[in-house]
C-alpha atoms as a PDB file:
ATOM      1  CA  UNK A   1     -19.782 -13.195  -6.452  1.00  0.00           C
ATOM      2  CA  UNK A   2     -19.159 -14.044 -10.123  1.00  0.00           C
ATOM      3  CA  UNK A   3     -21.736 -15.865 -11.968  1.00  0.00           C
ATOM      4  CA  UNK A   4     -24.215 -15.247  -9.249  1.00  0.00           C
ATOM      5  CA  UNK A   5     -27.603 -14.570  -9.250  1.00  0.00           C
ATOM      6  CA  UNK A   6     -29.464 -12.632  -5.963  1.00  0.00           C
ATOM      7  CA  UNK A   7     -29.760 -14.495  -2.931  1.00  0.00           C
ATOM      8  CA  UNK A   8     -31.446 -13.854   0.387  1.00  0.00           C
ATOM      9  CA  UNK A   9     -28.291 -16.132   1.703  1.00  0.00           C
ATOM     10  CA  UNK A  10     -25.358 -14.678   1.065  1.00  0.00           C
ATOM     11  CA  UNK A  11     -24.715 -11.762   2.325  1.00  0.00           C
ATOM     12  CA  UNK A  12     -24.521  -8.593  -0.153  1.00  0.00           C
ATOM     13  CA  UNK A  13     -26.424 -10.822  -2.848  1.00  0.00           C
ATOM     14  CA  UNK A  14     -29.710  -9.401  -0.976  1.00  0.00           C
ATOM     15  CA  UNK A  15     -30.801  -6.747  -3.366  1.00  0.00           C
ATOM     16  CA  UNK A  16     -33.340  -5.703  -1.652  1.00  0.00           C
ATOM     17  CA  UNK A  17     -31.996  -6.114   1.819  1.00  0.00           C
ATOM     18  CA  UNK A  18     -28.969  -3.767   0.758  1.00  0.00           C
ATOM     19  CA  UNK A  19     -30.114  -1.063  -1.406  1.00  0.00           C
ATOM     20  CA  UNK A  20     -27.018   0.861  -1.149  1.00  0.00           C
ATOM     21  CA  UNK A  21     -24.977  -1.830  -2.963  1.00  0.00           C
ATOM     22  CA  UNK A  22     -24.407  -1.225  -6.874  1.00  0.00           C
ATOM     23  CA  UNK A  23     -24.649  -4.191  -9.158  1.00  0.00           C
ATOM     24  CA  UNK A  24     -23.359  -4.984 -12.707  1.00  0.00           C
ATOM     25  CA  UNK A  25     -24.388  -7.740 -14.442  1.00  0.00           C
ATOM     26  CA  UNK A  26     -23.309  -8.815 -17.665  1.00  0.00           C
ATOM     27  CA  UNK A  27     -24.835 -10.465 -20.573  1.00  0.00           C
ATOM     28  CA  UNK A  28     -23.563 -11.372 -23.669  1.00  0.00           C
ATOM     29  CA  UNK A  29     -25.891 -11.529 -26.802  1.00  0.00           C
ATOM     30  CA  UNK A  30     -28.011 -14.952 -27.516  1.00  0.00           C
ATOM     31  CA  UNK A  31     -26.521 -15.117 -31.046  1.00  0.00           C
ATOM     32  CA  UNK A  32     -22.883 -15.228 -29.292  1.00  0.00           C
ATOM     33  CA  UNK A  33     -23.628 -17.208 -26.860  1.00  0.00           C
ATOM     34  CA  UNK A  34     -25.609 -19.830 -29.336  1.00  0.00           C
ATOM     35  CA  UNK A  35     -22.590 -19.742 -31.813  1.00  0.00           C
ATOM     36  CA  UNK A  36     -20.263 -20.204 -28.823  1.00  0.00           C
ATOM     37  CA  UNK A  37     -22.132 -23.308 -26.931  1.00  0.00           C
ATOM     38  CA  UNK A  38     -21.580 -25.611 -30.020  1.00  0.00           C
ATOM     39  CA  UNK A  39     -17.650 -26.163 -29.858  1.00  0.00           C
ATOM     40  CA  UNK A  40     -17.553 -25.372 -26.173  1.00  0.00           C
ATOM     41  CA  UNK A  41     -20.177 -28.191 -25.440  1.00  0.00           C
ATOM     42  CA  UNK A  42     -18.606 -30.622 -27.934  1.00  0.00           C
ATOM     43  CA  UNK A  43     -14.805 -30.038 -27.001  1.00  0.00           C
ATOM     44  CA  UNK A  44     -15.507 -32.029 -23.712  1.00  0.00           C
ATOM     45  CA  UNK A  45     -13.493 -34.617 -23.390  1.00  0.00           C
ATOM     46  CA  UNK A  46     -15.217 -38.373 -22.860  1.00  0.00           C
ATOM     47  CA  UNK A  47     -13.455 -38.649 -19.869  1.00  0.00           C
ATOM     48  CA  UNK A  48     -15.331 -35.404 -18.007  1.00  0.00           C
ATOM     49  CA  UNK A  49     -18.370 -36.750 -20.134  1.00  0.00           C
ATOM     50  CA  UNK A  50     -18.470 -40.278 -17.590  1.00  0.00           C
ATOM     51  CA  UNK A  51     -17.598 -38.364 -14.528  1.00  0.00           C
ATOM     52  CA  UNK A  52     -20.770 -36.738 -15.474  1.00  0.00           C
ATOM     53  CA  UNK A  53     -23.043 -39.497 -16.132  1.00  0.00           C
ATOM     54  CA  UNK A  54     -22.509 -38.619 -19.994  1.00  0.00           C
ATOM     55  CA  UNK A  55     -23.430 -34.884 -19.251  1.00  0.00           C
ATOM     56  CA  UNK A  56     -23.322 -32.472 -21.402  1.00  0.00           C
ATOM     57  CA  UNK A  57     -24.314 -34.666 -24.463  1.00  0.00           C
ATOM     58  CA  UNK A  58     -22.603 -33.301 -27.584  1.00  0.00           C
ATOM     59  CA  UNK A  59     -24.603 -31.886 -30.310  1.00  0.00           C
ATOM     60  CA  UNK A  60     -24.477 -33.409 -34.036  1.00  0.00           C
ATOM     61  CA  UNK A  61     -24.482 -30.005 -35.828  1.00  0.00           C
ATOM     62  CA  UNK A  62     -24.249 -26.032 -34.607  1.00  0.00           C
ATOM     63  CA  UNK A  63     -28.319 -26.148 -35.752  1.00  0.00           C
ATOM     64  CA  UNK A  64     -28.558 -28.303 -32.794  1.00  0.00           C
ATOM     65  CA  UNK A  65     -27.024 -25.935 -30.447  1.00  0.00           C
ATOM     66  CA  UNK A  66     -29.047 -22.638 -31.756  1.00  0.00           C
ATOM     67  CA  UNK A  67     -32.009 -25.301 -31.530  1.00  0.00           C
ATOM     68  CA  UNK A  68     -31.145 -25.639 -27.889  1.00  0.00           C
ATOM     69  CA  UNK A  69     -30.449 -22.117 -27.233  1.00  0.00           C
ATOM     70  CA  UNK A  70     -33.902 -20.823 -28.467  1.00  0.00           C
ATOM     71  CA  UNK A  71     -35.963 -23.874 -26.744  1.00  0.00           C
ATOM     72  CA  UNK A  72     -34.033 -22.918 -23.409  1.00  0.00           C
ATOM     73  CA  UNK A  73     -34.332 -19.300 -23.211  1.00  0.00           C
ATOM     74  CA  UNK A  74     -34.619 -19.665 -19.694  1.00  0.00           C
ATOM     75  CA  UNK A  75     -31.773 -21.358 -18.615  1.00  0.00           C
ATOM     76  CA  UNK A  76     -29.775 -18.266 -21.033  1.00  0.00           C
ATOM     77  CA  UNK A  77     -31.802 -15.488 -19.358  1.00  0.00           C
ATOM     78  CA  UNK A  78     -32.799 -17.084 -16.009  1.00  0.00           C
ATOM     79  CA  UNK A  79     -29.821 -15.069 -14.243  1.00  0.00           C
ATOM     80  CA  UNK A  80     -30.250 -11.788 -15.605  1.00  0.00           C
ATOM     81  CA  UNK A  81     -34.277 -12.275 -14.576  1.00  0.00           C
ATOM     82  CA  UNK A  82     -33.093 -12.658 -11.206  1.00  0.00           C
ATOM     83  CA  UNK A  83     -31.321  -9.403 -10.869  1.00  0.00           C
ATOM     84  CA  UNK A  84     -34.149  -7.556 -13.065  1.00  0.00           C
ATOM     85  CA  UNK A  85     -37.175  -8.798 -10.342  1.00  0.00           C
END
């Protein structure tokens, strides 16, 4: 179930369906994870970047990547929102 968010489809995911079931989810801090994206975004190689149609592009500074963090909160938090609702 790692990296997971709920599901209705799979079963156990179902928080609501299995009430029973204890959860831990685990987040790291924004200002890690912002000082962490920059050299783990740009340390892909150009070979996985054209399997991926160029995906992820790399940033041109670590402001870029704190930049991104804070404009994307969502995509950060989106998984922990999912267990909180």
């Amino acid at each position: 179930f790692s990296h997971m968010s709920p599901s209705r489809n799979i079963y156990g995911m179902n928080v609501q369906r299995h009430p029973g079931i204890k959860y831990l989810v685990t987040l790291r801090n924004l200002k890690e994870v912002a000082r962490s994206f920059y050299p783990f975004i740009n340390n892909h190689s150009p070979e996985f970047r054209s399997m991926w149609g160029g995906f992820p592009p790399p940033f041109s500074s670590r402001d870029d990547a704190v930049d991104f963090c804070i404009d994307n909160k969502e995509l950060i938090f989106g998984h922990a929102k999912g267990w909180w609702n």
